[in-house]
C-alpha atoms as a PDB file:
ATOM      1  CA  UNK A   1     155.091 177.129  19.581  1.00  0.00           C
ATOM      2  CA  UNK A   2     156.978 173.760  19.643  1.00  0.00           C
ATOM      3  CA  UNK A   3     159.707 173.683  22.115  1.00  0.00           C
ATOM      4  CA  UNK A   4     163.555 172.964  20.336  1.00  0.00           C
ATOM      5  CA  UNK A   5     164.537 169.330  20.422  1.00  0.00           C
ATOM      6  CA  UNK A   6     167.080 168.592  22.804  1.00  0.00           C
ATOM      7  CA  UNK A   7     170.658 168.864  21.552  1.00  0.00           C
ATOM      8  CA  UNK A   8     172.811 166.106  23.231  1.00  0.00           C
ATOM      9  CA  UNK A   9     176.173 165.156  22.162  1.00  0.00           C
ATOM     10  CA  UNK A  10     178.023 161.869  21.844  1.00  0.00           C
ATOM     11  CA  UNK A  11     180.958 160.172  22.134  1.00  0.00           C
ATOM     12  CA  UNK A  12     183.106 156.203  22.323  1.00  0.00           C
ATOM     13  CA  UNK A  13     185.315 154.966  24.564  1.00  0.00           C
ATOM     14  CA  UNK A  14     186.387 158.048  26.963  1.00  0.00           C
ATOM     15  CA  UNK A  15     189.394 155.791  29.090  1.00  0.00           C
ATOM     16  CA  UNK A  16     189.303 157.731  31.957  1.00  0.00           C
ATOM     17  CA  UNK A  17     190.569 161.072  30.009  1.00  0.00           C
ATOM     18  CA  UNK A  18     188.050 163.685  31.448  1.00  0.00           C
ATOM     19  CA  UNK A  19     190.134 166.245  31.191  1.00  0.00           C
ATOM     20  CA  UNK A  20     190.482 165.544  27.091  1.00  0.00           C
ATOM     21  CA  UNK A  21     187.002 164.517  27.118  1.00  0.00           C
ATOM     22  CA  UNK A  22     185.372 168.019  28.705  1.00  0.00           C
ATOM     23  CA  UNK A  23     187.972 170.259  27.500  1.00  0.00           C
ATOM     24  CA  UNK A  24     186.638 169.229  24.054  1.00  0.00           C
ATOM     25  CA  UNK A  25     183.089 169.424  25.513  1.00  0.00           C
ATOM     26  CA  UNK A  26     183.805 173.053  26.802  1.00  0.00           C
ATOM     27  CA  UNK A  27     184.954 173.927  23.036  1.00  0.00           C
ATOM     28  CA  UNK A  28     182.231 172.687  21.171  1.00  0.00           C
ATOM     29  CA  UNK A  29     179.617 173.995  23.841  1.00  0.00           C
ATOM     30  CA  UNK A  30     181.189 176.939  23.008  1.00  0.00           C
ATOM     31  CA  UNK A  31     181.195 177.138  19.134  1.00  0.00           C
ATOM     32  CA  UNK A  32     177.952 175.591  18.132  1.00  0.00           C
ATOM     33  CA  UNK A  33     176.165 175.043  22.091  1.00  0.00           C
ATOM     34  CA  UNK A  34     174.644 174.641  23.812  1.00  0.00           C
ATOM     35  CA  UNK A  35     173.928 171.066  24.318  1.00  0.00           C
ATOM     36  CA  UNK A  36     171.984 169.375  27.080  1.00  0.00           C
ATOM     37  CA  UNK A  37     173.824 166.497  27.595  1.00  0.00           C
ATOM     38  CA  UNK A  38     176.883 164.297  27.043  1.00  0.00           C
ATOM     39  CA  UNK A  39     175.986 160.104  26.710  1.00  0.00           C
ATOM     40  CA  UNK A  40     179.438 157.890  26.377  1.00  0.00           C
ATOM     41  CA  UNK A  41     179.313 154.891  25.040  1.00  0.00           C
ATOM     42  CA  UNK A  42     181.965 152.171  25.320  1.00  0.00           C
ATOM     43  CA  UNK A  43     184.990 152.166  28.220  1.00  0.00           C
ATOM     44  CA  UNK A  44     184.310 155.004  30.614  1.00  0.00           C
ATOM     45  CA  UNK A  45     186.797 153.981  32.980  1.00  0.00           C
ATOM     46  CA  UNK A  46     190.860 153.397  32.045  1.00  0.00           C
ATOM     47  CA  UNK A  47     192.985 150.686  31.220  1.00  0.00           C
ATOM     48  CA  UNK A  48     196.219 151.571  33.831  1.00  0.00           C
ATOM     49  CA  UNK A  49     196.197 152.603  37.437  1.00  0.00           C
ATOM     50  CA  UNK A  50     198.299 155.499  36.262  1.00  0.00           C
ATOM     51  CA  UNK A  51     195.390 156.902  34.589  1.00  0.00           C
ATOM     52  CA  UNK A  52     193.191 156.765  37.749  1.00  0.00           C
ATOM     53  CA  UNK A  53     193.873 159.857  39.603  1.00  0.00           C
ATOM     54  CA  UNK A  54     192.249 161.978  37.040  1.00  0.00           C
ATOM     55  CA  UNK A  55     189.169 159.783  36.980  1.00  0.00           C
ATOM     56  CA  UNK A  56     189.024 160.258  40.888  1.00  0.00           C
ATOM     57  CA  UNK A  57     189.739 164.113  40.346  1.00  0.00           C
ATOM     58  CA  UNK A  58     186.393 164.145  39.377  1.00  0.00           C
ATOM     59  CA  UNK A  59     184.699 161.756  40.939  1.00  0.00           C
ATOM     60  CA  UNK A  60     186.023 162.794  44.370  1.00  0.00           C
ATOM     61  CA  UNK A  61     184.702 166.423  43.563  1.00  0.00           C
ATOM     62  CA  UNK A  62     188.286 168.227  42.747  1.00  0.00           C
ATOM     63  CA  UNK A  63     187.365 168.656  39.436  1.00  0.00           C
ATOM     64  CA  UNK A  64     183.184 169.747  38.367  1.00  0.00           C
ATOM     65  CA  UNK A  65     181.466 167.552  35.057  1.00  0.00           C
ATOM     66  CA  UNK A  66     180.204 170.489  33.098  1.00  0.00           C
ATOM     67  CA  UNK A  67     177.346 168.671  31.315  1.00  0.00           C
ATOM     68  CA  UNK A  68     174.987 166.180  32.454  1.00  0.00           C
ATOM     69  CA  UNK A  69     176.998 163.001  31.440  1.00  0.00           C
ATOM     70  CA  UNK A  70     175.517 159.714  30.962  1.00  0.00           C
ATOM     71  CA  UNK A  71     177.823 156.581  30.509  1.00  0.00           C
ATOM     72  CA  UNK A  72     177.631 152.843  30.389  1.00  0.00           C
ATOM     73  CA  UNK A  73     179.785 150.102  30.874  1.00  0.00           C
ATOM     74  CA  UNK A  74     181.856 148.878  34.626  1.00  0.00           C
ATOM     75  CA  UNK A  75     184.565 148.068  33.229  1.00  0.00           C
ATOM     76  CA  UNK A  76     188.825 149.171  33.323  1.00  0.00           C
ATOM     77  CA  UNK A  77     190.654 150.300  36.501  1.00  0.00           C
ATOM     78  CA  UNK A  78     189.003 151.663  39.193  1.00  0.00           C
ATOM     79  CA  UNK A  79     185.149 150.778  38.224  1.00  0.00           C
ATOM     80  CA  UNK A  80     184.277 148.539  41.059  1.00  0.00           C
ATOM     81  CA  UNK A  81     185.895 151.219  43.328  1.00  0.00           C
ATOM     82  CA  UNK A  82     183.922 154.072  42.241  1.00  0.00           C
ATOM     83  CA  UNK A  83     180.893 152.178  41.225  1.00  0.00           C
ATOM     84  CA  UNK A  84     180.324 150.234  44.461  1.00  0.00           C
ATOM     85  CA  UNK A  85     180.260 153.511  46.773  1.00  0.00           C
ATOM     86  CA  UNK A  86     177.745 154.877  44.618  1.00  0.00           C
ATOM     87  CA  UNK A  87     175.341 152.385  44.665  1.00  0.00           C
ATOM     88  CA  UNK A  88     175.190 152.863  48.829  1.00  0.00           C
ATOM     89  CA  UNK A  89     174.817 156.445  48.152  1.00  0.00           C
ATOM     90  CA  UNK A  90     170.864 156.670  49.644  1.00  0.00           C
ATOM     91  CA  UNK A  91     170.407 159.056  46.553  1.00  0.00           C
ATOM     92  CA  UNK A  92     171.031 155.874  44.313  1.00  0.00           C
ATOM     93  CA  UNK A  93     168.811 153.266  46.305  1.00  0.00           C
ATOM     94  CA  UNK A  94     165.518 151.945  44.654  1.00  0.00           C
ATOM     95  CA  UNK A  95     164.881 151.235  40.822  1.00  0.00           C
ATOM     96  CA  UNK A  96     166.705 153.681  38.915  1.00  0.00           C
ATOM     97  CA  UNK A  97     166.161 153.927  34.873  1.00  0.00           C
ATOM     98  CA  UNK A  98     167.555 157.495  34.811  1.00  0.00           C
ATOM     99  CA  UNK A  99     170.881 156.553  36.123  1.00  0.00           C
ATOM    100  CA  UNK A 100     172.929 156.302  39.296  1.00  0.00           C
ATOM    101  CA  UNK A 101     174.613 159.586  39.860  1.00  0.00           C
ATOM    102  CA  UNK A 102     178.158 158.794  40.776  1.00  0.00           C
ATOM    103  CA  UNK A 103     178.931 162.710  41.126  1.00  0.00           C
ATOM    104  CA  UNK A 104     177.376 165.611  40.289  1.00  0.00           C
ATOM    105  CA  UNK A 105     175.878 165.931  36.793  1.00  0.00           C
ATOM    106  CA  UNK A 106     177.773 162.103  36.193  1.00  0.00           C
ATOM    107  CA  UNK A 107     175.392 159.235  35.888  1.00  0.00           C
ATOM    108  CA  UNK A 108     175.547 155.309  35.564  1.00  0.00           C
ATOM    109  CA  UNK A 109     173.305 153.738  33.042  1.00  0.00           C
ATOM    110  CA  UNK A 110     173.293 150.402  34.705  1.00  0.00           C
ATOM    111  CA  UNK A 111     172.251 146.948  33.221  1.00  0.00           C
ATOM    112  CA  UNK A 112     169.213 148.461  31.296  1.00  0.00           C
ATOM    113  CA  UNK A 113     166.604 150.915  31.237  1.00  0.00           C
ATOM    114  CA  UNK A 114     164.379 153.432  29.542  1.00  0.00           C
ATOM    115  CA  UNK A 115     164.493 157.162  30.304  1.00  0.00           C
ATOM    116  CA  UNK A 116     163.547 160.696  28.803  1.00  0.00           C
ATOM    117  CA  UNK A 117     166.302 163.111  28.818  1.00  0.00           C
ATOM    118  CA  UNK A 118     165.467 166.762  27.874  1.00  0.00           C
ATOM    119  CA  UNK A 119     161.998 165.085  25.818  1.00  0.00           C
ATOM    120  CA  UNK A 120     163.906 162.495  24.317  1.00  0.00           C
ATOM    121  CA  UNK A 121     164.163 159.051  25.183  1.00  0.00           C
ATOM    122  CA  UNK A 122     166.993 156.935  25.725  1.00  0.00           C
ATOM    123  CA  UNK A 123     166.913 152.864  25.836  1.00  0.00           C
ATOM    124  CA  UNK A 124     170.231 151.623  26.852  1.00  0.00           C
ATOM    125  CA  UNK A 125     171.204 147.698  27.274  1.00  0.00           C
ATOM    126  CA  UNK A 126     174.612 147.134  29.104  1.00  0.00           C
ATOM    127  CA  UNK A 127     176.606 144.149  28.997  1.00  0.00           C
ATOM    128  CA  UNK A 128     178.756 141.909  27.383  1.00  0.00           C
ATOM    129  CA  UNK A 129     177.646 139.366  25.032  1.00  0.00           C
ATOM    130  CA  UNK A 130     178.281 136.016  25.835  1.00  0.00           C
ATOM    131  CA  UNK A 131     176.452 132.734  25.240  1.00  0.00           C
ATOM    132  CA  UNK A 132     177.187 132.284  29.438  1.00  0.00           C
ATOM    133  CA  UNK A 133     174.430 133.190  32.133  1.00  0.00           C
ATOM    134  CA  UNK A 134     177.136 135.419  34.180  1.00  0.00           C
ATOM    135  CA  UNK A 135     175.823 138.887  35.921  1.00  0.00           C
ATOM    136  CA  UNK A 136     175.690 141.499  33.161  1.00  0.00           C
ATOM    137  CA  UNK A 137     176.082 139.113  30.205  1.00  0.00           C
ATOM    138  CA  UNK A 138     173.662 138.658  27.703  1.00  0.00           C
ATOM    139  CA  UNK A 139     172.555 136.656  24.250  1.00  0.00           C
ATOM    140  CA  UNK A 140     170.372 136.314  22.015  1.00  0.00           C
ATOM    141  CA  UNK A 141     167.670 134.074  23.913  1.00  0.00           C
ATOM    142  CA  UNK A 142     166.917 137.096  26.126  1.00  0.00           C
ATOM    143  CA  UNK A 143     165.070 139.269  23.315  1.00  0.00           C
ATOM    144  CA  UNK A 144     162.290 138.150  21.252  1.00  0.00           C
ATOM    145  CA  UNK A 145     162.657 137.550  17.564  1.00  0.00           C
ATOM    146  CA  UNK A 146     162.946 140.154  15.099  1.00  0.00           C
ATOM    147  CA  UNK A 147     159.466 141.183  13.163  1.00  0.00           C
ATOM    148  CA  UNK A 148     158.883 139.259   9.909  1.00  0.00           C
ATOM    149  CA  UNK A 149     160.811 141.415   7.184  1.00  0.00           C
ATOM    150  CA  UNK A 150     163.551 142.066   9.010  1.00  0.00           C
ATOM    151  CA  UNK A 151     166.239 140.042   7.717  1.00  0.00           C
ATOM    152  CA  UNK A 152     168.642 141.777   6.749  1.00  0.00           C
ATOM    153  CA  UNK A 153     171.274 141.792   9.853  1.00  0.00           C
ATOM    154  CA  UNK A 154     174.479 142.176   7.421  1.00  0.00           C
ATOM    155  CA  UNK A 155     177.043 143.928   9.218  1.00  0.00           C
ATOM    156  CA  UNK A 156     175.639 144.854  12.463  1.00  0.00           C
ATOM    157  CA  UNK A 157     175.369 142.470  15.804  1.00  0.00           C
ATOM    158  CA  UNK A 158     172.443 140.253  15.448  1.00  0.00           C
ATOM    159  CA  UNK A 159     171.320 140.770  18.741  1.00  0.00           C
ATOM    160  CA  UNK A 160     171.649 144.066  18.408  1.00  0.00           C
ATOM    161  CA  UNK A 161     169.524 144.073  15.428  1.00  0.00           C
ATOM    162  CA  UNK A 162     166.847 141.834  16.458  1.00  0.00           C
ATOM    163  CA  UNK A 163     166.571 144.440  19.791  1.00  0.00           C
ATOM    164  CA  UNK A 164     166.229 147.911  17.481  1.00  0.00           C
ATOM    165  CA  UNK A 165     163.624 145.591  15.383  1.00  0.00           C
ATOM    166  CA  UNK A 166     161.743 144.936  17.728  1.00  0.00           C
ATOM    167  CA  UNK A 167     161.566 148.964  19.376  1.00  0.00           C
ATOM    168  CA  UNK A 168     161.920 150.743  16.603  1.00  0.00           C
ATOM    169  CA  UNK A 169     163.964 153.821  17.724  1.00  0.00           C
ATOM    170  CA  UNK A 170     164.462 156.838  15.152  1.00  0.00           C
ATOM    171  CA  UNK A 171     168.455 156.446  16.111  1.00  0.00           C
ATOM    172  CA  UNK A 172     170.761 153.960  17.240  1.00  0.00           C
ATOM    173  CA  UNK A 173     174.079 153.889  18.961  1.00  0.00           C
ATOM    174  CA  UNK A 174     175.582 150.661  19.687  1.00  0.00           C
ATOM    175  CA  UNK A 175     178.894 150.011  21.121  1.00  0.00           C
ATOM    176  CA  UNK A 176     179.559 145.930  20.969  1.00  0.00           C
ATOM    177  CA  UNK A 177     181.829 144.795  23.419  1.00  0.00           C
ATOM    178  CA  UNK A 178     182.593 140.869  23.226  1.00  0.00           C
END
């Protein structure tokens, strides 16, 4: 008997709301759960320092993540804070693909990587696009070209393109931050 496929759920540019963001998470979980996990894609972090002490609610362990929760991105208020500690965390130390757990069931997808969550796997590129060589940044140059018949890019990234042409993933989320 084949096992169920893993049932993960998604969502943009969270801004530092966790409360919003797993209060709707609890609800859905609820009505048509459960699900494995949660992956974020865009701005984890927020835009104001007035937004920062529910970030740190959770992070700082007032407040529990109630699904495994996957994000990318080091950006907004308070990322190099939170982000910096958990790298010296000895938990964190080595090459991680799986993510860096900033607090329990909360995980960094940093720079790049390949992982299976619950059977499936998950390719993730982090950065911002930028024909510059600065830490995190990254163009076209860095992946190969895209398979012959493939030429069609019309309203998505081309690099983006060119990178799910080359792996050839069943599904796609891209979040294109320039």
């Amino acid at each position: 008997m084949a096992s169920s496929p893993p049932r993960i759920l998604l969502c943009g540019d969270v801004l530092g709301r966790l409360n919003q963001l797993y209060k709707r998470v609890l609800s859905v979980n609820k009505s048509t759960g459960p699900f494995d996990a949660l992956l974020c894609v865009g701005q984890f972090f927020p835009d104001s320092v007035d937004e920062l002490d529910e970030v740190a609610n959770f992070l700082e362990g007032r407040s529990q993540v109630p699904i495994p929760t996957y994000f990318t991105g080091d950006y907004g208020v308070g990322a190099a804070r939170f982000l910096s500690s958990a790298v010296k965390l000895p938990s964190n130390k080595g090459f991680k693909t799986d993510g860096l757990e900033i607090c329990p069931n909360l995980y960094w997808l940093r720079a790049s990587g390949k992982f299976s969550l619950h059977g499936l796997s998950v390719v993730y590129l982090y950065g911002a696009q930028s024909q510059d060589a600065d830490a995190g940044v990254w163009n076209s140059s860095d992946l190969s070209e895209a398979p012959p018949g493939v030429s069609d890019l019309s309203g998505s990234d081309p690099t983006v393109a060119e990178l799910v042409a080359e792996i050839k993933p069943r599904h796609v989320i891209s979040y294109c931050w320039k």
